[in-house]
Protein backbone atom coordinates (compact mmCIF):
# COMPACT_ATOMS: atom_id res chain seq x y z
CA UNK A 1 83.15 118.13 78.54
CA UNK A 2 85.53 119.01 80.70
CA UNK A 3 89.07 118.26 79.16
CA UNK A 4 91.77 117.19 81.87
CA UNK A 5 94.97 118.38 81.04
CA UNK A 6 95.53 114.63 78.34
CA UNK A 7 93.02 114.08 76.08
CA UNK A 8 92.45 110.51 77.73
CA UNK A 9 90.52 112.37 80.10
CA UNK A 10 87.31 113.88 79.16
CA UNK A 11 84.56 113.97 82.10
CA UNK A 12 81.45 115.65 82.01
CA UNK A 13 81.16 119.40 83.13
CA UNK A 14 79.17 119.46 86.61
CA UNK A 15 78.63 121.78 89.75
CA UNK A 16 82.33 123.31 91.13
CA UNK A 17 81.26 121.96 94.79
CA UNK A 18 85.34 122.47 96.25
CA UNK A 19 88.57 123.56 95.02
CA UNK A 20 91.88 123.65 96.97
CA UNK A 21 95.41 123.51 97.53
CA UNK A 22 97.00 120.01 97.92
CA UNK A 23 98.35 118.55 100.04
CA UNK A 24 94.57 118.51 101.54
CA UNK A 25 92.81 116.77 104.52
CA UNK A 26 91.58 113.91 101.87
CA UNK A 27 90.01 111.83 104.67
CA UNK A 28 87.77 114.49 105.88
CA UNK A 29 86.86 115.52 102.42
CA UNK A 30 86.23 112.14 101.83
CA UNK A 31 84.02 111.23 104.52
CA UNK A 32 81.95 114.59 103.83
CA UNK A 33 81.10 113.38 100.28
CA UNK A 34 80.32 109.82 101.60
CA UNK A 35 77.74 111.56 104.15
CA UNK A 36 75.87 113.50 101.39
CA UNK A 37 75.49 110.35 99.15
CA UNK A 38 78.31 112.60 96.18
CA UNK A 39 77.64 111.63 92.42
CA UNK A 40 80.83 113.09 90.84
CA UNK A 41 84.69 113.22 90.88
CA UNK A 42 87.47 114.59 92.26
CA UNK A 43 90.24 115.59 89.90
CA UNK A 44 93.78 116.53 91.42
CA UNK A 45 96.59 118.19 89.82
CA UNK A 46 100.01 117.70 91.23
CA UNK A 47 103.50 119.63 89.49
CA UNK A 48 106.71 117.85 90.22
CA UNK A 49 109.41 117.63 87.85
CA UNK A 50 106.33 116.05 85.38
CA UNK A 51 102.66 116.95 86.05
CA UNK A 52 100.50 114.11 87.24
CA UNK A 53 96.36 114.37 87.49
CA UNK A 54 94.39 111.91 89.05
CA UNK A 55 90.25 111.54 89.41
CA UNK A 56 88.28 109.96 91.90
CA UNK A 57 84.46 109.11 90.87
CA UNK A 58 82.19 109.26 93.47
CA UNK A 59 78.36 106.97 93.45
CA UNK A 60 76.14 107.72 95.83
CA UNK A 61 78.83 108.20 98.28
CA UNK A 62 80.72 105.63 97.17
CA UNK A 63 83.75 105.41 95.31
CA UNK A 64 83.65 103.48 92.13
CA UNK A 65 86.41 104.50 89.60
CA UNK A 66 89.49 106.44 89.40
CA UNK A 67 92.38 107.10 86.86
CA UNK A 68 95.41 108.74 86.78
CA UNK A 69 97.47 110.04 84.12
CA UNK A 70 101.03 111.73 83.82
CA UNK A 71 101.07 114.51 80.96
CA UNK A 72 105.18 114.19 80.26
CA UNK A 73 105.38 110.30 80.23
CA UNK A 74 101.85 109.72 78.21
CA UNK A 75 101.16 107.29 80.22
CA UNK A 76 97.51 106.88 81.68
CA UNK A 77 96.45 103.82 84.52
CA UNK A 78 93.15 102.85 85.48
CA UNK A 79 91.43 101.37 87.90
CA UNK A 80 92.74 99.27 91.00
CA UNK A 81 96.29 100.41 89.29
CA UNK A 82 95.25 103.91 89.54
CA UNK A 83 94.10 104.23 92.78
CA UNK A 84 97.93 104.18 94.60
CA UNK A 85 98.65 106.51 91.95
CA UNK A 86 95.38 108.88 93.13
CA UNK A 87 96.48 108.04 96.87
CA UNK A 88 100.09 109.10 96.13
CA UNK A 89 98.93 112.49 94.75
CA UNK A 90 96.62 113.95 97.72
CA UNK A 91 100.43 114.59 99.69
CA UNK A 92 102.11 116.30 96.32
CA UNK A 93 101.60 120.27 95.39
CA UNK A 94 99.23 121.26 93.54
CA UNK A 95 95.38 121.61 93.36
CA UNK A 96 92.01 119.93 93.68
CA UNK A 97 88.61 120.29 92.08
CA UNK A 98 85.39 118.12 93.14
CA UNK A 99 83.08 118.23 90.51
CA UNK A 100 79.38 117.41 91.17
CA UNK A 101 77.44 115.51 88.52
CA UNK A 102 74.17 113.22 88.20
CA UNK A 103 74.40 109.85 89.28
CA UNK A 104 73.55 109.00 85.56
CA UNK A 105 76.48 111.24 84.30
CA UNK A 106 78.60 108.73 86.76
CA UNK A 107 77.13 106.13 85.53
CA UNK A 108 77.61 106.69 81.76
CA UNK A 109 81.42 107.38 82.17
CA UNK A 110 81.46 104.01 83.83
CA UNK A 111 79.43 102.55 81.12
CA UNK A 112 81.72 104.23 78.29
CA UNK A 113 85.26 102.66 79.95
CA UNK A 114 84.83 99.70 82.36
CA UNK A 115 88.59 99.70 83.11
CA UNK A 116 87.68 102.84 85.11
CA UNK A 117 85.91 100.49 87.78
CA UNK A 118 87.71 99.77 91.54
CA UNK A 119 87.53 96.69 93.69
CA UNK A 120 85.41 98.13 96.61
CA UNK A 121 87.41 100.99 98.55
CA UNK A 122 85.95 101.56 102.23
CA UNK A 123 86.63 104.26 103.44
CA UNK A 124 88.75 103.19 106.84
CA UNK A 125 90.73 101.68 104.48
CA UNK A 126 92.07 104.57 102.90
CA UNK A 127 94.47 106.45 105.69
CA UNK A 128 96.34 103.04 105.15
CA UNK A 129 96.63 103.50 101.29
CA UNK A 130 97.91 106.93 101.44
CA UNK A 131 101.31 107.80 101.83
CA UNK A 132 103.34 109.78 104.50
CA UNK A 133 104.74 111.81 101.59
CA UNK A 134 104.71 112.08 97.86
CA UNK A 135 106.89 110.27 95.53
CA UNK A 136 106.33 110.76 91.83
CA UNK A 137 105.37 107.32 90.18
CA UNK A 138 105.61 108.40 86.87
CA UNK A 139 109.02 109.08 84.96
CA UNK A 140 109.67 110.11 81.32
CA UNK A 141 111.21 107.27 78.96
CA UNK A 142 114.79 107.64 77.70
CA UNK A 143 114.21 110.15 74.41
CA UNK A 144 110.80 111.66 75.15
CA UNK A 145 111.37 115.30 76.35
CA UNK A 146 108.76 117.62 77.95
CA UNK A 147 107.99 121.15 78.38
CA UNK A 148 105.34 122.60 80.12
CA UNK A 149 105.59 125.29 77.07
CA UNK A 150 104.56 122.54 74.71
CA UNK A 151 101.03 122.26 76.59
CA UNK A 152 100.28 126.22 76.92
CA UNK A 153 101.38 125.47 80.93
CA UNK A 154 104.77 127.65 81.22
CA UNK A 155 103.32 129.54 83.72
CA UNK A 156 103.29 126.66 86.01
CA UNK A 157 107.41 127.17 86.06
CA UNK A 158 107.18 129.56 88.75
C-alpha cells in the first residue's frame, strides 16, 4: 500500500509512470493519460502554510474518483467535493506522482469507498474548473496546532 501522507489515504502501490514539480501543464498530462486508456491515479502534494494532497483515479482513460485531504486541519473530502479541491492544487507548489495500476486495482478502491466516485468529468471541461492561481481551501480550527515536525516532514520548512 502506498500510504499518502493521512492515513485516510491508502492506495495500492503501482508503476511510477511521472513525477514532477507543480504547478504542472495538468491539461496536457491529462489528455496523454486519456489517449493511452490510464488505470491509476495521480496524487499531488502541495506545501502552503498547511500541506494539502489530492488524488485523481484514472479508468480506462477516464476519470472516476478523486479525494483530497489536508494533513494540519484532518480534514479529508471526497468525491464531486474533492474535485475543486484537486483542481485548486495543480497551480500550488509542490509535487506530483502518477501511479499506474490494473484496472481491477481501480476498481477495488472504488468498490472499498463509493464516496470516492465523480459525476462524469470530460475532459474540455476541466481548463474551466481550474483556477488562475492557488488559494488554500483548507484552514486549521481554532486550538488545533500543526507542525510539520510532528509528521517526520521538517525538512519541508526550507
Amino acid at each position: 500500500m502506498l500510504v499518502v501522507f493521512g492515513v485516510v489515504m491508502n492506495f495500492p502501490v503501482g508503476g511510477m509512470l511521472a513525477k514532477g514539480s507543480l504547478p504542472f501543464d495538468f491539461m496536457g498530462l491529462a489528455q496523454q493519460l486519456a489517449e493511452r486508456n490510464f488505470n491509476g491515479y495521480l496524487v499531488q502534494t502541495v506545501k502552503s502554510d498547511l500541506i494539502e494532497e489530492g488524488v485523481l483515479f484514472f479508468r480506462e482513460g477516464t476519470i472516476v474518483a478523486c479525494v483530497a485531504e489536508c494533513l494540519g486541519s484532518k480534514k479529508v473530502v471526497k468525491g464531486d467535493e474533492a474535485s475543486s479541491y484537486f483542481f485548486n492544487q495543480t497551480k500550488g507548489n509542490g509535487f506530483f506522482h502518477v501511479v499506474e495500476l490494473a484496472k481491477s486495482q481501480v476498481d477495488l478502491v472504488i468498490a472499498f469507498d463509493e464516496k470516492l466516485l465523480l459525476s462524469k468529468i470530460d475532459l474540455k471541461d476541466i481548463p474551466k474548473l481550474i483556477p488562475i492561481a492557488f488559494e488554500p481551501k483548507f484552514s486549521i480550527e481554532k486550538g488545533d496546532s500543526f507542525s510539520l515536525e510532528n509528521y517526520g516532514l521538517g525538512e519541508l520548512k526550507k
